[in-house]
PDB file of N, CA and C in Angstrom:
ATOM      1  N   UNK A   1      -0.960 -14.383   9.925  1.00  0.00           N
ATOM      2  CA  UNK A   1      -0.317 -15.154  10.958  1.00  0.00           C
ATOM      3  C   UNK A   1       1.139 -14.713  11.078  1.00  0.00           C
ATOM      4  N   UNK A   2       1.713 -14.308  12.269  1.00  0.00           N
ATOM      5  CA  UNK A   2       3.246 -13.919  12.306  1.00  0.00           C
ATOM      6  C   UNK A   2       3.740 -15.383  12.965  1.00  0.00           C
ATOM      7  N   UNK A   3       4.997 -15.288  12.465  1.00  0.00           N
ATOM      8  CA  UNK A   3       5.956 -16.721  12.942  1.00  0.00           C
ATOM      9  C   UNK A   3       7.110 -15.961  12.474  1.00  0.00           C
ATOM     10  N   UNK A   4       7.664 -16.987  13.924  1.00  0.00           N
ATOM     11  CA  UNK A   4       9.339 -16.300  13.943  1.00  0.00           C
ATOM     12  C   UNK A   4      10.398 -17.920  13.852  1.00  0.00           C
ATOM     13  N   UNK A   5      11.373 -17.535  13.132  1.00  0.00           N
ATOM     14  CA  UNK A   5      12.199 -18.950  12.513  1.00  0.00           C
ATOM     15  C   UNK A   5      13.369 -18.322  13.199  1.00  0.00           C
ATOM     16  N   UNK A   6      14.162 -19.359  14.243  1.00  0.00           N
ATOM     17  CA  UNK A   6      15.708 -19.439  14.317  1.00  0.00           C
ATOM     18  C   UNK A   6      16.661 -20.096  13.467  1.00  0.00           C
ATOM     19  N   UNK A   7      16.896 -18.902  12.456  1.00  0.00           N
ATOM     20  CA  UNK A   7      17.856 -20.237  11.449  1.00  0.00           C
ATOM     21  C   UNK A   7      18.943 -21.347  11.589  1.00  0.00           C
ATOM     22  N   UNK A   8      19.250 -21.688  10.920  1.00  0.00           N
ATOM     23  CA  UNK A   8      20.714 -22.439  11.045  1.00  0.00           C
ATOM     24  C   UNK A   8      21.509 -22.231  10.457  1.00  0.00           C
ATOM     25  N   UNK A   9      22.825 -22.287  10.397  1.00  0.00           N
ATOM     26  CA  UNK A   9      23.898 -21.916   9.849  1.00  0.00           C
ATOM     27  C   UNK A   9      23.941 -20.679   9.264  1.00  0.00           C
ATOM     28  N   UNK A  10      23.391 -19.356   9.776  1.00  0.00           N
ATOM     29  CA  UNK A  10      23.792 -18.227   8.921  1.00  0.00           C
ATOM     30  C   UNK A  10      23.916 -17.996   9.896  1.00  0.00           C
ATOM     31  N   UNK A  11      24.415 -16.171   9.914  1.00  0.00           N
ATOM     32  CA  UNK A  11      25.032 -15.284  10.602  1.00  0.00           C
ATOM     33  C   UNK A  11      23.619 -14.593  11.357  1.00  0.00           C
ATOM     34  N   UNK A  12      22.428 -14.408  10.631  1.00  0.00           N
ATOM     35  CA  UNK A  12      21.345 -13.469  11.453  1.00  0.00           C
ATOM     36  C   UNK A  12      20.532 -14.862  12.448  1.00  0.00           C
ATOM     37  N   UNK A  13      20.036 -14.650  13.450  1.00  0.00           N
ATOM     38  CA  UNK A  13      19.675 -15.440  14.474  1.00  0.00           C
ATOM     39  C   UNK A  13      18.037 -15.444  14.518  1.00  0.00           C
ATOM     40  N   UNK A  14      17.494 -14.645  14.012  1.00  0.00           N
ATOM     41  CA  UNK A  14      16.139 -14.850  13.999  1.00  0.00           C
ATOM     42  C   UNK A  14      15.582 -14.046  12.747  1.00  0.00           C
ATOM     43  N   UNK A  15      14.579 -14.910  11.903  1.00  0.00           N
ATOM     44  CA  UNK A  15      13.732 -14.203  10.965  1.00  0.00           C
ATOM     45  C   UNK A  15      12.021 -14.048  11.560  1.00  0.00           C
ATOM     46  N   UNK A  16      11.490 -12.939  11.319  1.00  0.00           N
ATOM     47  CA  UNK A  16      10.511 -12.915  11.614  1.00  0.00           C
ATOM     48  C   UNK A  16       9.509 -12.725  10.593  1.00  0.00           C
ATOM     49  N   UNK A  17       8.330 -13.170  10.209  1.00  0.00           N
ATOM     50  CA  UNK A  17       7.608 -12.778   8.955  1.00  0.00           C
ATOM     51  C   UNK A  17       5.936 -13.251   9.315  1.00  0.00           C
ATOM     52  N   UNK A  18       5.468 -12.496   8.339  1.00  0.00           N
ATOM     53  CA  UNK A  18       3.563 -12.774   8.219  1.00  0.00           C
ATOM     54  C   UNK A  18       3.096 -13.404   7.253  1.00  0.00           C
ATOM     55  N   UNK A  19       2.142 -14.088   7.389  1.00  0.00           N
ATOM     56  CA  UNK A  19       1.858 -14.771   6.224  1.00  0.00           C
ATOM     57  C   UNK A  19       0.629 -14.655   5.909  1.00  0.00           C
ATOM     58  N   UNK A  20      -0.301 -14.444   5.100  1.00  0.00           N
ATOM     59  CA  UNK A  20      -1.567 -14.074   4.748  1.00  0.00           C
ATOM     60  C   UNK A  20      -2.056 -15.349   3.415  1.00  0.00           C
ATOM     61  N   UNK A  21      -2.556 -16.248   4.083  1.00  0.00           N
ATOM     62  CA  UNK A  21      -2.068 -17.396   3.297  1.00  0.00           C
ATOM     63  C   UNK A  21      -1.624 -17.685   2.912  1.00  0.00           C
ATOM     64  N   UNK A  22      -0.665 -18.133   1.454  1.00  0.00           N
ATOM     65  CA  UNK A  22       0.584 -18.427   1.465  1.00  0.00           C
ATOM     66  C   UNK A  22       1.439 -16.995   0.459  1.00  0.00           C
ATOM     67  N   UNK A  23       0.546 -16.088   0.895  1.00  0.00           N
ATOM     68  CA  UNK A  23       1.663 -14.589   0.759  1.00  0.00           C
ATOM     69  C   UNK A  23       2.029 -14.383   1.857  1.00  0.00           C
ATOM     70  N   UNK A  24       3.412 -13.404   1.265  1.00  0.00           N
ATOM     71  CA  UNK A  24       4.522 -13.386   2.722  1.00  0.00           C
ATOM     72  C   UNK A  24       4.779 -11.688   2.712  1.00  0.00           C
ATOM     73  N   UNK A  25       4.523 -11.048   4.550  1.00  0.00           N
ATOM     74  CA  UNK A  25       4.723 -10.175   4.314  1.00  0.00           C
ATOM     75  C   UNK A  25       5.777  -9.597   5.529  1.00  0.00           C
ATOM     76  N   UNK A  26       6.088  -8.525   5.700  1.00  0.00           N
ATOM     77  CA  UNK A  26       7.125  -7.883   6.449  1.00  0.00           C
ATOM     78  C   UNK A  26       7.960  -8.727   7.004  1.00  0.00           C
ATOM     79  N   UNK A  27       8.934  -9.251   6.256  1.00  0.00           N
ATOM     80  CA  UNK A  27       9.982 -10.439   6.654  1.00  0.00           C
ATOM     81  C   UNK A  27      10.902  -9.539   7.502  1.00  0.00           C
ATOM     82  N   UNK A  28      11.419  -9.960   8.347  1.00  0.00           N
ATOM     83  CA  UNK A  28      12.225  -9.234   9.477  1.00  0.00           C
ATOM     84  C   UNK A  28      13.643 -10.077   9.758  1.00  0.00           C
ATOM     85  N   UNK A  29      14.670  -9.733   9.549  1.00  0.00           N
ATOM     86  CA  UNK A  29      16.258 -10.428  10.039  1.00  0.00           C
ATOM     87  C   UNK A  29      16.592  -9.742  11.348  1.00  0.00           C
ATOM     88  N   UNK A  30      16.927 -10.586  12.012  1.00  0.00           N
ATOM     89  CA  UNK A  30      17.949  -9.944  13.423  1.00  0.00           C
ATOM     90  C   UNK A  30      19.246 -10.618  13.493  1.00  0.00           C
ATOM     91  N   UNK A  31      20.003  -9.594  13.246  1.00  0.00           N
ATOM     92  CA  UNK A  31      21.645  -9.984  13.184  1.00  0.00           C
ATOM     93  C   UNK A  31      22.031 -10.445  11.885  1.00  0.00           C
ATOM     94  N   UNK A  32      23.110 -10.472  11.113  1.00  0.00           N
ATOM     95  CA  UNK A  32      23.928 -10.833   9.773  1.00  0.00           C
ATOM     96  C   UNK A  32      23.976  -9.730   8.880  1.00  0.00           C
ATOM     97  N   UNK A  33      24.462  -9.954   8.037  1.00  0.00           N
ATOM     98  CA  UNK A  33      24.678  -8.729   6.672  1.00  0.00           C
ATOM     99  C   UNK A  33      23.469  -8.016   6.758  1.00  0.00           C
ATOM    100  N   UNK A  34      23.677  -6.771   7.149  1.00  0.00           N
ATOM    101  CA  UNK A  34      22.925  -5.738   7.491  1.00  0.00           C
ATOM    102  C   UNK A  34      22.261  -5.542   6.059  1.00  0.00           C
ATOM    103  N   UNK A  35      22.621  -4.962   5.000  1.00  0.00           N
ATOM    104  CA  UNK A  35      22.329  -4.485   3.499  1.00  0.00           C
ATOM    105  C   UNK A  35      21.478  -5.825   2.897  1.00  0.00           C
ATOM    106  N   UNK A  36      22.168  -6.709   3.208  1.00  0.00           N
ATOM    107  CA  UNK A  36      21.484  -7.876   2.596  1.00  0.00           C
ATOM    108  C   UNK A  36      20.147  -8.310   2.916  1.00  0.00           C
ATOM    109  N   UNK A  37      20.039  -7.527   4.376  1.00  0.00           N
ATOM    110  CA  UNK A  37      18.909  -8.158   5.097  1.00  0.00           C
ATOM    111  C   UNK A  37      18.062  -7.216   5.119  1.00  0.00           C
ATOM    112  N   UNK A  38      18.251  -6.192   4.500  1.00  0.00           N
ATOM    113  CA  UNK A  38      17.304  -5.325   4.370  1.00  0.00           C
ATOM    114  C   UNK A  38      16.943  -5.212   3.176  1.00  0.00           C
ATOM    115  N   UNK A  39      17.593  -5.715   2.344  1.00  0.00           N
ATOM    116  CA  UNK A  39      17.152  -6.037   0.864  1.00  0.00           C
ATOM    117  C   UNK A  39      16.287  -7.482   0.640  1.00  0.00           C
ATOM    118  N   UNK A  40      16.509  -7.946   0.885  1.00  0.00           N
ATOM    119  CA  UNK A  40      15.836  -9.189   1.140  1.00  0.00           C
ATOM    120  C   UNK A  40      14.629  -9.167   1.398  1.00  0.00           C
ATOM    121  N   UNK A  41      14.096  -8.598   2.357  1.00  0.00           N
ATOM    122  CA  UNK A  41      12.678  -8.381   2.805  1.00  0.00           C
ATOM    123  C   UNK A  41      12.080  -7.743   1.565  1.00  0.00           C
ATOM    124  N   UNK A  42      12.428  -6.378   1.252  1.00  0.00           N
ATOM    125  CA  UNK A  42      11.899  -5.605   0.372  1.00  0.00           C
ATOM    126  C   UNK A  42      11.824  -6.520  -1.277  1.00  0.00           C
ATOM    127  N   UNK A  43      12.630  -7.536  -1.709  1.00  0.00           N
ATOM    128  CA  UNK A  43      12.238  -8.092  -2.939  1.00  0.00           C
ATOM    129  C   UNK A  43      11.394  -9.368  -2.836  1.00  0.00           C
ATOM    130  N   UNK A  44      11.273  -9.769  -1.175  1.00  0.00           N
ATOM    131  CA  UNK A  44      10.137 -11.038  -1.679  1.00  0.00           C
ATOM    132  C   UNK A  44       9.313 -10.342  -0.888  1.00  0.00           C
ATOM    133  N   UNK A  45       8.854  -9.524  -0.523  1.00  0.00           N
ATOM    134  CA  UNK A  45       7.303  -8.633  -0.181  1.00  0.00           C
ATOM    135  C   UNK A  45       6.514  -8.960  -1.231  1.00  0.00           C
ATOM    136  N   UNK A  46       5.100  -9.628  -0.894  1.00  0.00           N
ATOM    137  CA  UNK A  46       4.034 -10.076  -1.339  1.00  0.00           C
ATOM    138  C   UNK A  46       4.065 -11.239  -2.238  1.00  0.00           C
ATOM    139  N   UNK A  47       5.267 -11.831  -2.326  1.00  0.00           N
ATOM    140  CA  UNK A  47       5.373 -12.839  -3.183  1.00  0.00           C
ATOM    141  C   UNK A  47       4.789 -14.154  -2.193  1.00  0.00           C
ATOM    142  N   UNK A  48       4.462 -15.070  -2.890  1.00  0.00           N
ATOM    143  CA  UNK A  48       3.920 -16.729  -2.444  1.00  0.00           C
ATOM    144  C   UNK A  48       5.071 -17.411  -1.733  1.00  0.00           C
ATOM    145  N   UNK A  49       4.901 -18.190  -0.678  1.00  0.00           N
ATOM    146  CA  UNK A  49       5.663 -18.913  -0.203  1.00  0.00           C
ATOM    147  C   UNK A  49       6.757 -19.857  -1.337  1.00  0.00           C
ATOM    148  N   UNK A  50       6.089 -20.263  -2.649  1.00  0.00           N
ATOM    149  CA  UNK A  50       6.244 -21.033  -3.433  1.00  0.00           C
ATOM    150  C   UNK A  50       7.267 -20.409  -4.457  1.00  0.00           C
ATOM    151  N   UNK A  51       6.917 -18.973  -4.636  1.00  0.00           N
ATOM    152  CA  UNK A  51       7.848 -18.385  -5.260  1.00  0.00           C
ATOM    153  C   UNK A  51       9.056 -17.998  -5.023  1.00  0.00           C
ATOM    154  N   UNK A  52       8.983 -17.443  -3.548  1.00  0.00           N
ATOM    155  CA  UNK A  52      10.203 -17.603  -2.442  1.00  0.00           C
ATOM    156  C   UNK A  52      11.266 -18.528  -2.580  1.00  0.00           C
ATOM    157  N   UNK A  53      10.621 -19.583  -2.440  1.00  0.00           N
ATOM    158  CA  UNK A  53      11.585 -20.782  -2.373  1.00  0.00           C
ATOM    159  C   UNK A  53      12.110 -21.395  -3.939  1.00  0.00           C
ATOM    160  N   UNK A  54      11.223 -20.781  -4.997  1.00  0.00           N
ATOM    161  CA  UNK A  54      11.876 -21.121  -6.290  1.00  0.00           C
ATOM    162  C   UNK A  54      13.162 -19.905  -6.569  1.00  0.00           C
ATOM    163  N   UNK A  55      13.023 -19.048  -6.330  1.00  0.00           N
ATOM    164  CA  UNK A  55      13.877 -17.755  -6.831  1.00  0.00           C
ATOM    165  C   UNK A  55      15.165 -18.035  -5.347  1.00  0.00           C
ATOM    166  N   UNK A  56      14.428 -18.203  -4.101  1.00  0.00           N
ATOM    167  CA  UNK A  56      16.169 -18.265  -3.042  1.00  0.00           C
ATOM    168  C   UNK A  56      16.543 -19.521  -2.584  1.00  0.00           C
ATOM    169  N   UNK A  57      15.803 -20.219  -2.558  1.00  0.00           N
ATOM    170  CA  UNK A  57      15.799 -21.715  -1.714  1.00  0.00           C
ATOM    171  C   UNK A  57      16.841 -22.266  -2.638  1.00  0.00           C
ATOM    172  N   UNK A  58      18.225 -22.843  -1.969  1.00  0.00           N
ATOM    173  CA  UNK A  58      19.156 -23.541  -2.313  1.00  0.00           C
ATOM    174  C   UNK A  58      20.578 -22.573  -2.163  1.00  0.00           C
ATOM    175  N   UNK A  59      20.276 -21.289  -2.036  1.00  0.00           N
ATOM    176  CA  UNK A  59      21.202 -20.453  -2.513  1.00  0.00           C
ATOM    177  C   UNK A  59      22.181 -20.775  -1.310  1.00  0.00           C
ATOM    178  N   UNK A  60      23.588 -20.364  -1.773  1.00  0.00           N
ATOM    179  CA  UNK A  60      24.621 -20.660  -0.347  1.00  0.00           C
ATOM    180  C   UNK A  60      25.581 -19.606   0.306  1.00  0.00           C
ATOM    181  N   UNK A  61      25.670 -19.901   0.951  1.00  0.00           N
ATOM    182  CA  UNK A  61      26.311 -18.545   1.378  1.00  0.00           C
ATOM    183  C   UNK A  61      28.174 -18.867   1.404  1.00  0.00           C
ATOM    184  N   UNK A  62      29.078 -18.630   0.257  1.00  0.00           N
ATOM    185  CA  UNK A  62      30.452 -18.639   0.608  1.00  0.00           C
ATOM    186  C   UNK A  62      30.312 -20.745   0.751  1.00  0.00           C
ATOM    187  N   UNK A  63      31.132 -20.534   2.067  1.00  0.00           N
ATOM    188  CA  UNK A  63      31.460 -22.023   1.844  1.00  0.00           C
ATOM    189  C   UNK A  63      30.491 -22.900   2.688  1.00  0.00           C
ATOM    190  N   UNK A  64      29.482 -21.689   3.199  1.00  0.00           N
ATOM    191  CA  UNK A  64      28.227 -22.520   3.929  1.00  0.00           C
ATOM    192  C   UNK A  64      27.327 -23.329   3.391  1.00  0.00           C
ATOM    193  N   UNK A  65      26.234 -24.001   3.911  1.00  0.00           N
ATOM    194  CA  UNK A  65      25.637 -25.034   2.695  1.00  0.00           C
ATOM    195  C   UNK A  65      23.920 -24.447   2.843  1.00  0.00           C
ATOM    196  N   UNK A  66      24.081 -23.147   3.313  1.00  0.00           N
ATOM    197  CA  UNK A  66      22.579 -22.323   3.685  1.00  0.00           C
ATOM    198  C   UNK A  66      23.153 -21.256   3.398  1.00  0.00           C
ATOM    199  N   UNK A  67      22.084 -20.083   3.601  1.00  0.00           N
ATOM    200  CA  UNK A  67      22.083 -18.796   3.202  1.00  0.00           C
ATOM    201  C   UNK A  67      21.041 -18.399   3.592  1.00  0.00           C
ATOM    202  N   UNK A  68      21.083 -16.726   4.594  1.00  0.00           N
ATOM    203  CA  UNK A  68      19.982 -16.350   4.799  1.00  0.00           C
ATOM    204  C   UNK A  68      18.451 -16.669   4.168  1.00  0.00           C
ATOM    205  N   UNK A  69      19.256 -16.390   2.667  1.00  0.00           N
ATOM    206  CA  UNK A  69      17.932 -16.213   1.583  1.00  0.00           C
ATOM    207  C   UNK A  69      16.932 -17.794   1.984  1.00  0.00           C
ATOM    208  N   UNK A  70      17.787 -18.913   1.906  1.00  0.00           N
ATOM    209  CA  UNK A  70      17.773 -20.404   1.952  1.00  0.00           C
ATOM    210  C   UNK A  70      17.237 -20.484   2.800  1.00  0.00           C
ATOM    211  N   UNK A  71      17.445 -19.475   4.313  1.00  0.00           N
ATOM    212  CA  UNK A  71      17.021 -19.888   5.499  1.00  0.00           C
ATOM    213  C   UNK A  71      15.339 -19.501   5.211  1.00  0.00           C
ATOM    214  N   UNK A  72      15.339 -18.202   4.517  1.00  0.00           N
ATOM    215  CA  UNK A  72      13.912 -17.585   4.387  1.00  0.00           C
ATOM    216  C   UNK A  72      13.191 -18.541   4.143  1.00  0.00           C
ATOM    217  N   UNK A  73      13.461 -19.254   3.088  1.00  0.00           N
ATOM    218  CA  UNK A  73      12.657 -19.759   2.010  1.00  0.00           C
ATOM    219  C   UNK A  73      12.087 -21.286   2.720  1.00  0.00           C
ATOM    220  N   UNK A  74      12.711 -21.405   4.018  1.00  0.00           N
ATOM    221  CA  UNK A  74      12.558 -22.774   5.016  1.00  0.00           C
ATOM    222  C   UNK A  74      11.991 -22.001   5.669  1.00  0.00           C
ATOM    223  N   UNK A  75      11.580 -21.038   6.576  1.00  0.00           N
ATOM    224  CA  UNK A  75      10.714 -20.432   7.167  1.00  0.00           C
ATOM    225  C   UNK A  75       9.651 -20.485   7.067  1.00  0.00           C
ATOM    226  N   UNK A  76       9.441 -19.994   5.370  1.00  0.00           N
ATOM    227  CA  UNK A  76       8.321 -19.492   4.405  1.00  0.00           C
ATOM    228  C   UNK A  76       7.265 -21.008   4.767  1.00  0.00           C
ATOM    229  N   UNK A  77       7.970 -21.660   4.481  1.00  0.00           N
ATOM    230  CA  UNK A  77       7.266 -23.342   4.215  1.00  0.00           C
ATOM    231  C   UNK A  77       6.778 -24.020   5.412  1.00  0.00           C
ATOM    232  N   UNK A  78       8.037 -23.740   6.588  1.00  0.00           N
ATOM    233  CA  UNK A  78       7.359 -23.976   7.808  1.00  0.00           C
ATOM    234  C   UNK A  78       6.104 -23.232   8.703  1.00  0.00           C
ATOM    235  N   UNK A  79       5.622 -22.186   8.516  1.00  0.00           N
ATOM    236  CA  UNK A  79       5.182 -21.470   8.443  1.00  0.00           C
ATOM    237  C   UNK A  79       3.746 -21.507   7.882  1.00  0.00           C
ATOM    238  N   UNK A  80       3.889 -21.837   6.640  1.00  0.00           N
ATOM    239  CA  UNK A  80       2.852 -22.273   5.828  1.00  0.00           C
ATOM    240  C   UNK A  80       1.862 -23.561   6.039  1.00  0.00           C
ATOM    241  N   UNK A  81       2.947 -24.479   6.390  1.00  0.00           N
ATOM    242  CA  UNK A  81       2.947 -25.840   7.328  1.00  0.00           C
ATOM    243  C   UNK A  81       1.923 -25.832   8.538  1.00  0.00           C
ATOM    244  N   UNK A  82       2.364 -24.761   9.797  1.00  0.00           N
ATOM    245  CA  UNK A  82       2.072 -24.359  10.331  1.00  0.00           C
ATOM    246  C   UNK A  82       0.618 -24.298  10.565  1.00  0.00           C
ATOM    247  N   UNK A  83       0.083 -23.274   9.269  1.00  0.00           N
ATOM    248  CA  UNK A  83      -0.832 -22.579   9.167  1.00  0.00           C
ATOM    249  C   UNK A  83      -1.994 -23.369   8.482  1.00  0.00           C
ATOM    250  N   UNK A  84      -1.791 -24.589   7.997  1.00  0.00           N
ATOM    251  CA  UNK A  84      -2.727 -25.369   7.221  1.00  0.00           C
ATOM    252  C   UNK A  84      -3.421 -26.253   8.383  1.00  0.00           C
TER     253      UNK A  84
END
């Protein structure tokens, strides 16, 4: 299943990702820290929605109260949500 998330409060404006029950695959950023967002995809490739959100979910960005990673990891779930 592909689903696309408009985050909040970060700098990239849309994540895009697949989900193959609750594995997550080719996560996609448009716009924000370029390096970051290309790293990002590549370390939660094939991991569980569940794991996602234990390893990034909470993380913050500077003096923001989200973070791309944070945003992922709300995607991941909505998504999952979604799909049940």
């Amino acid at each position: 299943m592909k689903y696309t998330y408009q985050p909040k409060g970060t700098c990239s404006s849309r994540i895009e990702l697949e989900l193959d029950g609750n594995v997550v695959h080719n996560v996609k950023f448009v716009g924000g820290c370029d390096g970051n967002l290309k790293a990002i995809p590549m370390l939660v490739e094939g991991m569980t929605v569940e794991e996602i959100e234990k390893k990034i979910g909470g993380i913050r960005c500077g003096f923001k109260s989200t973070s791309c990673g944070d945003q992922l990891a709300k995607a991941c779930r909505l998504a999952l949500e979604a799909n049940s």
